[in-house]
Protein backbone atom coordinates (compact mmCIF):
# COMPACT_ATOMS: atom_id res chain seq x y z
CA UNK A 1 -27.10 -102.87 91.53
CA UNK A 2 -30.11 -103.65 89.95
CA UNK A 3 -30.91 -107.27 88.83
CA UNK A 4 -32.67 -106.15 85.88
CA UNK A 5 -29.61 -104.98 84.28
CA UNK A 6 -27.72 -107.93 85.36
CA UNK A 7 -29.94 -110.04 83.52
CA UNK A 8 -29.84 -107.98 79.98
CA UNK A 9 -26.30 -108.21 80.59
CA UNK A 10 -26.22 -112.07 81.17
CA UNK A 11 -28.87 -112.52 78.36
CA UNK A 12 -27.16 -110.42 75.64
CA UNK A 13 -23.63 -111.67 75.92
CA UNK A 14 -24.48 -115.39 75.98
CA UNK A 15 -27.73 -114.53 73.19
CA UNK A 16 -24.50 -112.68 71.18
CA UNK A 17 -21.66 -115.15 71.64
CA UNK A 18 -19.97 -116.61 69.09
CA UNK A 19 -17.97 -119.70 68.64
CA UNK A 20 -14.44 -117.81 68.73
CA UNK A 21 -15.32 -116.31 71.67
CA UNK A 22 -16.50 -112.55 70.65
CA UNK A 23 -19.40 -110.97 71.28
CA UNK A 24 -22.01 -109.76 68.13
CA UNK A 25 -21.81 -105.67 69.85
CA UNK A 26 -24.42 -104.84 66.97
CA UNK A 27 -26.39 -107.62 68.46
CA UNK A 28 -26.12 -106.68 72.12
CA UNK A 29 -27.10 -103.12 71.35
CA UNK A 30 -30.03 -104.81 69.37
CA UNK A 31 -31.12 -106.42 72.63
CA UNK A 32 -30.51 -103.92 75.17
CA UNK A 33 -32.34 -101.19 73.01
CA UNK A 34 -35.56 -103.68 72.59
CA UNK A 35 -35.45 -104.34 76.84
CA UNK A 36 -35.18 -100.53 76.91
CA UNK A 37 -38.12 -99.62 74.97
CA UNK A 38 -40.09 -102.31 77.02
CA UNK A 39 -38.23 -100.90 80.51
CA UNK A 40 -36.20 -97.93 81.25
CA UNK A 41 -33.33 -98.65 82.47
CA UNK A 42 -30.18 -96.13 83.04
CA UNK A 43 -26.46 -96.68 81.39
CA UNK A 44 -24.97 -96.63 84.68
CA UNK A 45 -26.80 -99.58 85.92
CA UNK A 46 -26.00 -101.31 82.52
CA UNK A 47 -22.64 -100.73 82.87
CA UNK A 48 -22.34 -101.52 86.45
CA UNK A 49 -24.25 -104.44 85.22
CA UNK A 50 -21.63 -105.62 82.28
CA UNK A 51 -18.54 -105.40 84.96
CA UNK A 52 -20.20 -107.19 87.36
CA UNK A 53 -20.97 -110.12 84.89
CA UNK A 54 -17.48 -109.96 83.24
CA UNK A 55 -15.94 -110.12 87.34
CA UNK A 56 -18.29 -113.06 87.69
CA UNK A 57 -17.05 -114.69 84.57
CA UNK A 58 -13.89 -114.16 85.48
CA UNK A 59 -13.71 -115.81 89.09
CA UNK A 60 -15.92 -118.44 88.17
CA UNK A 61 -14.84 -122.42 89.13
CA UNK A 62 -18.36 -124.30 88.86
CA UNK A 63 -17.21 -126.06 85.75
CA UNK A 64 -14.22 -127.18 87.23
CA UNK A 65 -15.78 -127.98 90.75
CA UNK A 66 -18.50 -130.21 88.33
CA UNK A 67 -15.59 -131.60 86.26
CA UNK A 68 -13.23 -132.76 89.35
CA UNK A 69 -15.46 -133.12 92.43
CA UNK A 70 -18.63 -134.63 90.66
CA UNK A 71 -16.76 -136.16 88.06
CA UNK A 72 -19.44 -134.60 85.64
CA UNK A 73 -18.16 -133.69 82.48
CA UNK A 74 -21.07 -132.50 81.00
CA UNK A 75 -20.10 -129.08 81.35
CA UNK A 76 -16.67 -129.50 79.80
CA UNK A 77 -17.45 -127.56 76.75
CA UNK A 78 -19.23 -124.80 78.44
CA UNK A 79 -15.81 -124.03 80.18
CA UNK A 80 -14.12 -123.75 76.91
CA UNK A 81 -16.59 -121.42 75.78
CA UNK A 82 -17.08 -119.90 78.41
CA UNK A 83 -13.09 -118.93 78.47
CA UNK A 84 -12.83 -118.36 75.20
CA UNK A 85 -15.68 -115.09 75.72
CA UNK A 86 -13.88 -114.15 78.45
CA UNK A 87 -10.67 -113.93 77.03
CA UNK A 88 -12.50 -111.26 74.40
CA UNK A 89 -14.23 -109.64 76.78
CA UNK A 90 -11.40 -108.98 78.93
CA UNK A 91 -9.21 -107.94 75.51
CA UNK A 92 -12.37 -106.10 74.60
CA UNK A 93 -14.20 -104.77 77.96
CA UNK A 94 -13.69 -100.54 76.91
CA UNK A 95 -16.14 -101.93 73.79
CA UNK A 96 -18.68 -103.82 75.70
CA UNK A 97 -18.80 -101.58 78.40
CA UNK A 98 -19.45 -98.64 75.43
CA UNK A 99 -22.32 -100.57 73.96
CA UNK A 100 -24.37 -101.41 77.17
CA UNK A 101 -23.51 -97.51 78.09
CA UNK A 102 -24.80 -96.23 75.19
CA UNK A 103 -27.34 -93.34 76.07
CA UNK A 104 -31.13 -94.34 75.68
CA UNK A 105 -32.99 -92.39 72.64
């Protein structure tokens, strides 16, 4: 796994979210084609990449460890947002997968 593509992965989708929890695809490929020209970087890796974020997303408790242990709720609303994207993602992933795959020019 390369942590290059884990980080155009975590940039784009929280650079792209919106409030209602989807995720601008025009503006992810945007991203991931201006790190590309920069970098090389393979579709596989991106891909790889995507999942592993989405997985992460998905078994994710910090907010809740903040909200209940710490009794911090500063982070309240990220973990409304923060389902809200993955609720998209997860109705969406064939998509997002597709535009972080897409083949470099």
């Amino acid at each position: 796994m390369s942590a290059y593509a884990e980080e155009i992965v975590r940039a784009a989708t929280y650079q792209c979210a919106l409030d209602d929890g989807r995720i601008d695809l025009g503006g992810v490929a945007a991203i991931v084609a201006g790190y590309r020209s920069v970098r090389p970087i393979g579709a596989d890796a991106l891909i790889d990449a995507a999942r592993r974020r989405w997985w992460k997303l998905l078994t994710s408790v910090w907010h809740l460890k903040y909200h209940y242990y710490r009794g911090d709720r500063a982070s309240d609303g990220l973990f409304f947002s923060d389902e809200r994207m993955l609720r998209w993602w997860t109705a969406n992933l064939a998509e997002v997968e597709a535009v972080f795959g897409q083949r470099q020019r």
